[in-house]
N, C-alpha and C. Protein backbone atom coordinates (compact mmCIF):
# COMPACT_ATOMS: atom_id res chain seq x y z
N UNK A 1 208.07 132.99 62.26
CA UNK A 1 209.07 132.31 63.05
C UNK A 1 210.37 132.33 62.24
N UNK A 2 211.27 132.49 62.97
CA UNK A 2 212.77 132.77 62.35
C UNK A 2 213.06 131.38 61.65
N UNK A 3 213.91 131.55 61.29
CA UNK A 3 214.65 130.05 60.54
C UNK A 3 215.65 129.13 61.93
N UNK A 4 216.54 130.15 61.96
CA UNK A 4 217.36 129.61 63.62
C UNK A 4 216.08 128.99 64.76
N UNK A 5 215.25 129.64 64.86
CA UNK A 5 213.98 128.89 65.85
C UNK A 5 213.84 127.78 65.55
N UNK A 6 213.44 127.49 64.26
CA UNK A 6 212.71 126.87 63.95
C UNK A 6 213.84 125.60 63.82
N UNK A 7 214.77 125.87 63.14
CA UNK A 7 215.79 124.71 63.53
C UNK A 7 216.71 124.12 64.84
N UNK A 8 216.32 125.25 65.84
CA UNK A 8 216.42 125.05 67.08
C UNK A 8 215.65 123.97 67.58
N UNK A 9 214.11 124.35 67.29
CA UNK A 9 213.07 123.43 67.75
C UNK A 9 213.11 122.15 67.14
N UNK A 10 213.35 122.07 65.92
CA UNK A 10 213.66 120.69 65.03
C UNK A 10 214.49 119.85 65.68
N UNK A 11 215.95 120.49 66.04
CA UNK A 11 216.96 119.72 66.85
C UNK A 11 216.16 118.79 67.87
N UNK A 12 215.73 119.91 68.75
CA UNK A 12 215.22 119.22 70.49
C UNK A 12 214.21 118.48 69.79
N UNK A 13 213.47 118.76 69.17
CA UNK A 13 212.18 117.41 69.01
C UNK A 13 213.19 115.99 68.50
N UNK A 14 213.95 115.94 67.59
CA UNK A 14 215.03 114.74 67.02
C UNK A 14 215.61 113.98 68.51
N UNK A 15 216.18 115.48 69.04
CA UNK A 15 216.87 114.43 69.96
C UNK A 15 216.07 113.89 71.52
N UNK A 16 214.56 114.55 71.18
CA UNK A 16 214.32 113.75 72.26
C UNK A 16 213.19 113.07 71.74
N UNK A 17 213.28 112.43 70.58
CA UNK A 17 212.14 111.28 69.48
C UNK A 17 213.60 109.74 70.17
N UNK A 18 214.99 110.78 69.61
CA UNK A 18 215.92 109.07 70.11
C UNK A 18 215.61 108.60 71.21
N UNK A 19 215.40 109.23 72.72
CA UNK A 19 215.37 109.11 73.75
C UNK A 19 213.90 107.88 74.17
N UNK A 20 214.47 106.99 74.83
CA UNK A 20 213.21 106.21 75.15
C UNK A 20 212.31 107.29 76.74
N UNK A 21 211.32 106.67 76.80
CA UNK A 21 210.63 107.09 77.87
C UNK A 21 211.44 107.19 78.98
N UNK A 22 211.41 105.76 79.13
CA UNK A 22 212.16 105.37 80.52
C UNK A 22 213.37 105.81 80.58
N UNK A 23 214.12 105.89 79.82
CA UNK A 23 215.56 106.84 80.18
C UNK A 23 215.15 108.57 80.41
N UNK A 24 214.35 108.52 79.52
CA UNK A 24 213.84 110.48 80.10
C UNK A 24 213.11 110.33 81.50
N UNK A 25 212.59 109.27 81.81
CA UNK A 25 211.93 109.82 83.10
C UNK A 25 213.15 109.55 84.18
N UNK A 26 214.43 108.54 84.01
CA UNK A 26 215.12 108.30 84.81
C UNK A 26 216.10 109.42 84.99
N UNK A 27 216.23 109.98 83.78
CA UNK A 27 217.25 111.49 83.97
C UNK A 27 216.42 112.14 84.63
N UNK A 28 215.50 112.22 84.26
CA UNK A 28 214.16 113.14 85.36
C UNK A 28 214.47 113.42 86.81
N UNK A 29 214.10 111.66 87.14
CA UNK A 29 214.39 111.25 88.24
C UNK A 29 215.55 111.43 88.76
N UNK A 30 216.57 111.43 88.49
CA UNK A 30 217.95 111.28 88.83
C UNK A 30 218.37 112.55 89.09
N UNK A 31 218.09 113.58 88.21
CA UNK A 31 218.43 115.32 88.01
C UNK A 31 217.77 116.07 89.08
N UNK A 32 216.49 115.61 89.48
CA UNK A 32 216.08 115.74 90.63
C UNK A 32 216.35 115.38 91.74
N UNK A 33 216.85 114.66 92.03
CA UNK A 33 217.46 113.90 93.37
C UNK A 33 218.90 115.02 93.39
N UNK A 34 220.01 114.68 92.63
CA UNK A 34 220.98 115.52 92.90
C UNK A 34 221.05 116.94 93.05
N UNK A 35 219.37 118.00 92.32
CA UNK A 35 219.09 118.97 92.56
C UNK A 35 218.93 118.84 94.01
N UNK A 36 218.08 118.43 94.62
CA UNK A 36 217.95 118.69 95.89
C UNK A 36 218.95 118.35 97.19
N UNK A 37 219.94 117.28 96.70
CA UNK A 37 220.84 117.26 97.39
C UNK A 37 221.96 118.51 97.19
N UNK A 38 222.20 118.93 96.57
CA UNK A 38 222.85 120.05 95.93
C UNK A 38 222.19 120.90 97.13
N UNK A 39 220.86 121.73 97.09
CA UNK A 39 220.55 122.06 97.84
C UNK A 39 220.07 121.93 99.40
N UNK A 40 220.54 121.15 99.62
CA UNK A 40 220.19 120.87 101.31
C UNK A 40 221.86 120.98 101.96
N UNK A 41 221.77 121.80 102.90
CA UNK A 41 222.68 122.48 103.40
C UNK A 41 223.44 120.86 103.83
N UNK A 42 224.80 121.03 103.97
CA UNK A 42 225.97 119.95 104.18
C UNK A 42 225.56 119.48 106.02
N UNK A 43 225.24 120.31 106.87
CA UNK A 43 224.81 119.52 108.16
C UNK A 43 223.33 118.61 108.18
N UNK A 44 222.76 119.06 106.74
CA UNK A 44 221.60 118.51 107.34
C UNK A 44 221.42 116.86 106.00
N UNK A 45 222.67 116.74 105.50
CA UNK A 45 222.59 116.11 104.31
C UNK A 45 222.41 114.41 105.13
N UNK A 46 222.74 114.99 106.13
CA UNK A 46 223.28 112.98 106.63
C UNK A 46 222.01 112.70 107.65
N UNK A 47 220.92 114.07 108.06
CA UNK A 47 219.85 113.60 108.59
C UNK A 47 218.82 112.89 107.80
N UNK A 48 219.01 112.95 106.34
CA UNK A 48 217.99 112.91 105.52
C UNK A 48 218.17 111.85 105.30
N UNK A 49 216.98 110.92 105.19
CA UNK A 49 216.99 109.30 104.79
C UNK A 49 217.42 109.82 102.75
N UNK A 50 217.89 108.65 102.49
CA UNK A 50 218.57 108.82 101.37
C UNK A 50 217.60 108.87 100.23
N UNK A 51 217.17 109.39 98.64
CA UNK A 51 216.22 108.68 97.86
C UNK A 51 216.40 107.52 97.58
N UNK A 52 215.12 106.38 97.39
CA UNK A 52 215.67 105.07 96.56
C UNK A 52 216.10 105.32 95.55
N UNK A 53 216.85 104.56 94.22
CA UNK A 53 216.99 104.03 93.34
C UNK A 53 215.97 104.23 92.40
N UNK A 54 216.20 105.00 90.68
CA UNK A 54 215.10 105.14 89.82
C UNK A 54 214.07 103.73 89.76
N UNK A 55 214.95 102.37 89.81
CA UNK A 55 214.61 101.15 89.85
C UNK A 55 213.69 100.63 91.10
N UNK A 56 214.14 100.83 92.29
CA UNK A 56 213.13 100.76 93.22
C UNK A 56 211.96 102.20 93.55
N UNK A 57 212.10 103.12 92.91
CA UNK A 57 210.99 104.08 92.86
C UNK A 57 210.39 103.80 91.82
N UNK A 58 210.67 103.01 90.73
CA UNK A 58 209.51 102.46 89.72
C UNK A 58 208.40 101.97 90.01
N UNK A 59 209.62 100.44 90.92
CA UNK A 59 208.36 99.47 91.56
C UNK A 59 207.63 99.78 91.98
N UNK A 60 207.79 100.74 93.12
CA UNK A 60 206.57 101.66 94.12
C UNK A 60 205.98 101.98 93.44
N UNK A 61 205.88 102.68 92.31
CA UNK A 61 204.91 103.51 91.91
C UNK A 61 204.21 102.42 91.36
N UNK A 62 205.01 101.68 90.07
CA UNK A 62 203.82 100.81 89.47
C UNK A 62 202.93 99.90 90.80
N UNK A 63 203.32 99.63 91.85
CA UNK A 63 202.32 99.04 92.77
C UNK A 63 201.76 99.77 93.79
N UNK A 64 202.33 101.00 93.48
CA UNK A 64 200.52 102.07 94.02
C UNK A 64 199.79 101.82 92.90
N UNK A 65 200.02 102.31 91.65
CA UNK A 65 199.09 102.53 90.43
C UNK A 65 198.32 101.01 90.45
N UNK A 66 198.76 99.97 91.15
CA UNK A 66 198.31 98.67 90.53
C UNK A 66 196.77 98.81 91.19
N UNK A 67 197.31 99.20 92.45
CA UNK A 67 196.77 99.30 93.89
C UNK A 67 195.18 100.13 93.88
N UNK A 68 196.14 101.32 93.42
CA UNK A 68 194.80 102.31 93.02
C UNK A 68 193.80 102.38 91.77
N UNK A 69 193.65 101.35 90.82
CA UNK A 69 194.00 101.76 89.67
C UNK A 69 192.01 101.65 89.80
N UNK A 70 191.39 99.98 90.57
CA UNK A 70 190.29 100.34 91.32
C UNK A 70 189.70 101.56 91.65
N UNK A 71 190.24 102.41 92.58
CA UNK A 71 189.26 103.24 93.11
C UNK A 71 189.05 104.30 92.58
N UNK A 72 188.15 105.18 92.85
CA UNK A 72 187.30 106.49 92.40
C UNK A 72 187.92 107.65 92.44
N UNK A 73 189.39 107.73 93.26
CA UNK A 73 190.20 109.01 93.80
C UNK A 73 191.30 109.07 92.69
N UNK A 74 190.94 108.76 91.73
CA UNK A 74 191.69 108.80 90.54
C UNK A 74 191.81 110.56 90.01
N UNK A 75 192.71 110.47 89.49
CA UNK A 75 193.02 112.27 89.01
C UNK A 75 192.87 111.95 87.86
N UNK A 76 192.02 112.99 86.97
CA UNK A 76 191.39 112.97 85.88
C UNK A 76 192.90 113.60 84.96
């Protein structure tokens, strides 16, 4: 492995050790939403119910997971 690689890879692991979870999954979240608005053609942008909020798509999820956390249809 080269030296430049390898200090390439050093960088990205540093700077995403600073990064908390929850802010990486919210850029996640967020980078995704404007990807797809980006892509959905300009007539059809105002048919589309809007995404929630990283904050109200949390809640949802943590109260499916609460929800499901019981049953057997769990993904391994």
């Amino acid at each position: 492995m080269s030296l430049a690689r390898f200090l390439t890879i050093l960088a990205c692991l540093f700077m995403l050790s600073g990064c908390s979870v929850k802010q990486f999954s919210q850029g996640i979240y967020e980078g995704a939403q404007a990807r797809n608005q980006l892509l959905t053609p300009p007539g059809e942008r105002f048919e589309k119910q809007a995404y929630p909020a990283y904050g109200d798509y949390e809640h949802q999820r943590t109260e499916i997971l609460k929800r499901d956390s019981g049953t057997a249809a769990r993904i391994p």
